[in-house]
Protein backbone atom coordinates (compact mmCIF):
# COMPACT_ATOMS: atom_id res chain seq x y z
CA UNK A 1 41.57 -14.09 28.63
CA UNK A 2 38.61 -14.93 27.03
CA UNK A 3 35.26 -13.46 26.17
CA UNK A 4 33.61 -11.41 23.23
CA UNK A 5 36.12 -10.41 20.21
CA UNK A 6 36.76 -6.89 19.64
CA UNK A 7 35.18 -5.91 16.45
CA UNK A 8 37.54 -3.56 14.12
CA UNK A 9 35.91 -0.28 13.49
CA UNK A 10 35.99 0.04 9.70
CA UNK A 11 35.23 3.51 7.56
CA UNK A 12 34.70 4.69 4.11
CA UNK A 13 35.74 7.04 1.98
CA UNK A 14 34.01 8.56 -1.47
CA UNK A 15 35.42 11.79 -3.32
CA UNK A 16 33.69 14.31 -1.78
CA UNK A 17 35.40 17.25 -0.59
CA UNK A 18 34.39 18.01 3.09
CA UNK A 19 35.67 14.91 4.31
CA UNK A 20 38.98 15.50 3.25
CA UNK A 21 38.42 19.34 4.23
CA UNK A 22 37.17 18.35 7.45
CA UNK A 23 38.33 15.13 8.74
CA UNK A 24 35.26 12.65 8.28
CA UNK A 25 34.74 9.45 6.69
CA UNK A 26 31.21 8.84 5.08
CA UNK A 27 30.39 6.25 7.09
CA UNK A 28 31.47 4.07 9.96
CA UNK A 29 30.95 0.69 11.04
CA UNK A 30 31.64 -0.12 14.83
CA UNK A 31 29.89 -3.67 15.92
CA UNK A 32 26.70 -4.03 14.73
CA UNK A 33 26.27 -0.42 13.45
CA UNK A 34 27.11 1.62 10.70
CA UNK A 35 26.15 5.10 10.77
CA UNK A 36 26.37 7.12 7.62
CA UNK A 37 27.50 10.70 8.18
CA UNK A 38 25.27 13.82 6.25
CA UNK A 39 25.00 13.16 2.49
CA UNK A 40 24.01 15.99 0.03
CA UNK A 41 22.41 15.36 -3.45
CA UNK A 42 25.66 15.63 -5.23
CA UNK A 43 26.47 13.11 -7.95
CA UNK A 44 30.31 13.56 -9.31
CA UNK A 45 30.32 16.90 -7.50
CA UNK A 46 27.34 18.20 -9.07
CA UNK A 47 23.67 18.91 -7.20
CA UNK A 48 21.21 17.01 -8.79
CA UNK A 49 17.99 18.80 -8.50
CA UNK A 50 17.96 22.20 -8.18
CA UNK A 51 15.22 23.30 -6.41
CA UNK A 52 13.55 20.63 -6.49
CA UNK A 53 13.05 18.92 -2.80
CA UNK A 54 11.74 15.68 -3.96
CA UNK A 55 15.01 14.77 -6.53
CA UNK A 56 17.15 15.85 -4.03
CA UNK A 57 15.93 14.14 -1.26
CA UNK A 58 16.13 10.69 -3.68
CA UNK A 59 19.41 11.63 -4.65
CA UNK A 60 21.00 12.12 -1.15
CA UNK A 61 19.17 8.70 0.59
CA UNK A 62 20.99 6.30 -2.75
CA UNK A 63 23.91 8.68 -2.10
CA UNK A 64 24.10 7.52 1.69
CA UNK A 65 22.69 3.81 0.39
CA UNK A 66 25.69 3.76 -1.84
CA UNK A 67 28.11 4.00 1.27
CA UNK A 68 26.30 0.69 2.95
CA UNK A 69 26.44 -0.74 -0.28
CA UNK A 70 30.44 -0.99 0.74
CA UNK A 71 29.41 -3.18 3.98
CA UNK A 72 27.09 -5.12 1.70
CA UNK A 73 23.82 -3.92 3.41
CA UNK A 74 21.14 -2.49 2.02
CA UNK A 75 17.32 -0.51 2.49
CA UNK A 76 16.69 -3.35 4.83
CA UNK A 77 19.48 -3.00 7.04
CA UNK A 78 18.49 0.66 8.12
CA UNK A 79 16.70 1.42 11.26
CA UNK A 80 17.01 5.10 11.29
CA UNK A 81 16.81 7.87 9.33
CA UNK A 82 17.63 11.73 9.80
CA UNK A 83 16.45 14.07 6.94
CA UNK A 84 17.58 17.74 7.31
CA UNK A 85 15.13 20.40 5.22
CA UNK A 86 16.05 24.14 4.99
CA UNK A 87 11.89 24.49 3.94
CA UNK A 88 9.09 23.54 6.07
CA UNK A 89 7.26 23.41 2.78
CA UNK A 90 9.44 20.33 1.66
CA UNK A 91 8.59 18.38 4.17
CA UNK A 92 5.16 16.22 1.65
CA UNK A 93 8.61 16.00 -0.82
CA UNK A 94 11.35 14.57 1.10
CA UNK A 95 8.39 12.39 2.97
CA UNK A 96 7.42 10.73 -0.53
CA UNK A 97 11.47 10.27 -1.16
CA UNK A 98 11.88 8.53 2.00
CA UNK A 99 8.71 6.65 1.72
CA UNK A 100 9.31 5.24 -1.83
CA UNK A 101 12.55 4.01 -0.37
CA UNK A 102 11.64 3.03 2.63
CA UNK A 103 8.26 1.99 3.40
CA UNK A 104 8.81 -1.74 3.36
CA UNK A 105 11.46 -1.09 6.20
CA UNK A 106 10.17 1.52 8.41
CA UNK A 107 12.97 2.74 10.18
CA UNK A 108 12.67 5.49 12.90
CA UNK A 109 12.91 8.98 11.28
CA UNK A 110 13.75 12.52 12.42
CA UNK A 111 12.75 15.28 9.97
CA UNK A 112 14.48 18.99 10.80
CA UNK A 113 14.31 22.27 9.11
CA UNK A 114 17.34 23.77 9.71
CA UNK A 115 19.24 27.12 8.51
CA UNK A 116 20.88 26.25 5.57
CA UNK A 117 23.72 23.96 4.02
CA UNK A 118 27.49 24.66 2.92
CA UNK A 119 25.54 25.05 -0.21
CA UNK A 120 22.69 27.28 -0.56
CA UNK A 121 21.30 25.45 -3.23
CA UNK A 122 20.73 22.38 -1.29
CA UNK A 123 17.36 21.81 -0.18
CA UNK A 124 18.04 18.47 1.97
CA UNK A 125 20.61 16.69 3.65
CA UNK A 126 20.22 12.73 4.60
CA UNK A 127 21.95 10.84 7.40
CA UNK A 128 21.61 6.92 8.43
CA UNK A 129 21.77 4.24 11.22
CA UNK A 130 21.77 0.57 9.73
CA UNK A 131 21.97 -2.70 11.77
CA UNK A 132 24.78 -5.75 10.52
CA UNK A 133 23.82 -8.21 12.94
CA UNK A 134 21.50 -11.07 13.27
CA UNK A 135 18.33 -9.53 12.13
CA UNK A 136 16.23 -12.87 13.44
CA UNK A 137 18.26 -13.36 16.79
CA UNK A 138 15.54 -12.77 19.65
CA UNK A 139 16.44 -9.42 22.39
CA UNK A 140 18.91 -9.75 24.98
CA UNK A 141 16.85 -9.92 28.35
CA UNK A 142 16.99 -6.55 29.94
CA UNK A 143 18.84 -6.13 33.03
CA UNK A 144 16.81 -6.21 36.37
């Protein structure tokens, strides 16, 4: 039988404790994608930036950039971002995090003010989408 080769779905691991707690890997590559699960501003366990939207929001985007780092892709590789706030207020912050990152790229982004965190003194919570394929190939023809 021939035809396309199925792609292993690879994930990774770091030393935080939910994903042991609660069954997750940090990130999974399936295909072309690899989509990086929610990522607090936590460095070694610690929050970096206490109160302080802007730090954390820095903090948790390298965070999630560290776990593509691991499928050797980078900034450029993302095409979407999710940024969770628990502040409506934060929102000029976390924009100038994500922009200082990620305005040579320009992937789509979803900002949401949400509840609250496992921690209360987290301020901002960071997911991504990034592409590993052929960045220059042209679009598959839609279907008719």
């Amino acid at each position: 039988m021939t035809g396309t080769p199925v792609q292993r779905v690879q994930r990774v691991q770091t030393d935080s404790p939910w994903e042991e707690s609660i069954g997750f890997a940090r990130a999974v590559a399936a295909g072309d994608r690899v989509l990086v699960a929610g990522t607090m501003p936590l460095v070694e366990g610690n929050l970096v930036g206490e109160g302080d939207p802007y730090e954390q929001a820095r903090t948790a985007i390298r965070n999630a950039l560290g776990a593509l780092e691991q499928f050797g892709l980078g900034p450029e590789s993302v095409v979407r971002t999710r940024m969770y706030l628990t502040h409506a207020r934060d929102v000029d912050a976390v924009g100038s995090a994500h922009k200082e990152i990620f305005d040579a790229v320009r992937p789509a982004a979803t900002l949401l003010v949400v509840s609250g965190f496992v921690d209360s003194r987290v301020l901002v919570e960071v997911e991504l989408e990034a592409y590993r394929g052929n960045p220059t190939a042209a679009p598959a023809a839609a279907a008719e």
